[in-house]
C-alpha atoms as a PDB file:
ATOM      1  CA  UNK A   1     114.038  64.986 127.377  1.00  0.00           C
ATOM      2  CA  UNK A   2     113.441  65.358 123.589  1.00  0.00           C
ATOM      3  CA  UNK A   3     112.986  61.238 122.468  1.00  0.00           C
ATOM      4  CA  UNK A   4     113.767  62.231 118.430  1.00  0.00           C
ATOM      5  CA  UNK A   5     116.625  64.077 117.152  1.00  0.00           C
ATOM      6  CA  UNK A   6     115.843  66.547 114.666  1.00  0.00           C
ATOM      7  CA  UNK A   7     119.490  67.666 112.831  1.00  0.00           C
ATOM      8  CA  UNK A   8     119.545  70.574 110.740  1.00  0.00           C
ATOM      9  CA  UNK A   9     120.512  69.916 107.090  1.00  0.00           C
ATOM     10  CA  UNK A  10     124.288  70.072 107.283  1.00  0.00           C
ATOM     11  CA  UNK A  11     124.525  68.021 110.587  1.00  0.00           C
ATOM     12  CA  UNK A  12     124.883  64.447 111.083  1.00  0.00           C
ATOM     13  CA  UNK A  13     122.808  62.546 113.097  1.00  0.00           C
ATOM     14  CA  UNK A  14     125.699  61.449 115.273  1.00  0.00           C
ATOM     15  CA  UNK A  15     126.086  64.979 116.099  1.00  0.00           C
ATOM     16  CA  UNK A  16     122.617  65.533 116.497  1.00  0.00           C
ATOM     17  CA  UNK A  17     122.488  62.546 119.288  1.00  0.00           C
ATOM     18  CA  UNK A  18     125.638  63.836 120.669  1.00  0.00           C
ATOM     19  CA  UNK A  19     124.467  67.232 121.330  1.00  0.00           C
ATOM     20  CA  UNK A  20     121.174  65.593 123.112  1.00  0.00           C
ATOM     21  CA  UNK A  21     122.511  63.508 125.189  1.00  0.00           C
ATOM     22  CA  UNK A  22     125.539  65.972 126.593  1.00  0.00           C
ATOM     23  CA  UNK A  23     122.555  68.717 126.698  1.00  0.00           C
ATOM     24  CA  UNK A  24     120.149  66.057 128.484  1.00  0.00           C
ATOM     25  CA  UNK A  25     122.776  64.038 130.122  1.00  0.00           C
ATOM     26  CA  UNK A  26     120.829  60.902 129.132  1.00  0.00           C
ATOM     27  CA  UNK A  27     120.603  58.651 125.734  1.00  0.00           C
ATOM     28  CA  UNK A  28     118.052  56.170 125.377  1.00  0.00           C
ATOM     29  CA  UNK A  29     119.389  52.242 124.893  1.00  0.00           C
ATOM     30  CA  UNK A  30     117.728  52.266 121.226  1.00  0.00           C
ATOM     31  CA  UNK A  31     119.728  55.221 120.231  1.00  0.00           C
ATOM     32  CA  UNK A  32     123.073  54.354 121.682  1.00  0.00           C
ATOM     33  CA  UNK A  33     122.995  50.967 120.198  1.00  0.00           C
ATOM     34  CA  UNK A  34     122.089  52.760 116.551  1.00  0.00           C
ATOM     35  CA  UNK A  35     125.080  54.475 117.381  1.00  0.00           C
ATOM     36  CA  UNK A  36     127.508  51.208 116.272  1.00  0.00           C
ATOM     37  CA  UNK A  37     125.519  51.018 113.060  1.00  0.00           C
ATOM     38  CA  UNK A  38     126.009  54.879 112.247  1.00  0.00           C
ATOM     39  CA  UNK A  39     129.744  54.094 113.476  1.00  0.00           C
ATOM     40  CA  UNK A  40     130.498  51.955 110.628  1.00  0.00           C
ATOM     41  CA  UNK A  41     129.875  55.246 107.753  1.00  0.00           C
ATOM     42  CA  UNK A  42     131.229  57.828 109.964  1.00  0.00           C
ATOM     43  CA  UNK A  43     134.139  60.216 109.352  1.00  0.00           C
ATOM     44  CA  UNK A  44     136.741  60.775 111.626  1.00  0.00           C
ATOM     45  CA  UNK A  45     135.798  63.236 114.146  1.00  0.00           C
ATOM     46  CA  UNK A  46     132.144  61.849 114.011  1.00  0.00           C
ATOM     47  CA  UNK A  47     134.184  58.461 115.363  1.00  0.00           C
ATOM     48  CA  UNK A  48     135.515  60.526 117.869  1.00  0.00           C
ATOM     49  CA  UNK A  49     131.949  61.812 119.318  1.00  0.00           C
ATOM     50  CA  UNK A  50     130.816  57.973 119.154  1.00  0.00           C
ATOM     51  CA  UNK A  51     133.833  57.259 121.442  1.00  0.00           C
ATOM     52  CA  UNK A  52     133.228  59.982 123.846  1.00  0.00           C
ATOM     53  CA  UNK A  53     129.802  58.923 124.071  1.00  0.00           C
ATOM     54  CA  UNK A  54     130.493  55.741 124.818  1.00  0.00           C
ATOM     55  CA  UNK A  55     132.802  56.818 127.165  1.00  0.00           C
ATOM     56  CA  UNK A  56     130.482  58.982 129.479  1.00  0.00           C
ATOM     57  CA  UNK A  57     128.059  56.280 129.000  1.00  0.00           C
ATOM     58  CA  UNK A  58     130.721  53.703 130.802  1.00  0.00           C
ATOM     59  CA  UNK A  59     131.723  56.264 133.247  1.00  0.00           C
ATOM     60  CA  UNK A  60     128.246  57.331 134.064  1.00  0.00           C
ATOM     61  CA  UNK A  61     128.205  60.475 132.942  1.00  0.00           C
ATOM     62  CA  UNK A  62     125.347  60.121 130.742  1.00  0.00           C
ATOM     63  CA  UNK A  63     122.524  57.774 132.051  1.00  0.00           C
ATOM     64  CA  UNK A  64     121.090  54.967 129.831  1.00  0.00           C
ATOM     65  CA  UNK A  65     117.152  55.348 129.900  1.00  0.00           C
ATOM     66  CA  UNK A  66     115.023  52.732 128.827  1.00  0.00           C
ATOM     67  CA  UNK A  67     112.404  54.645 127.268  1.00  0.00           C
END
């Protein structure tokens, strides 16, 4: 599971977690929590990858990992 998320230079780092943790099926608790603070600057459709997120996150979908 890659633990950093490199983004190339036109992409966000919302979609840069986003594509790791659909591609992993996993986010760590550090970097979904960093997720409300890169909530607050984020356009629309970034919003709407934070929501699905958080969605598969509640529905278990994508696993929380500690570390």
């Amino acid at each position: 599971m890659a633990t950093t998320t490199s983004t190339a230079p036109n992409q966000s780092k919302i979609v840069g977690i986003y594509l790791d943790a659909v591609t992993f099926q996993s986010i760590t608790e550090e970097t979904f929590s960093n997720l409300a603070q890169l909530e607050i600057n984020a356009d629309p459709v970034e919003q709407r990858l934070v929501c699905s997120l958080k969605r598969q996150v509640k529905t278990k979908k994508i696993k929380l990992k500690s570390r």
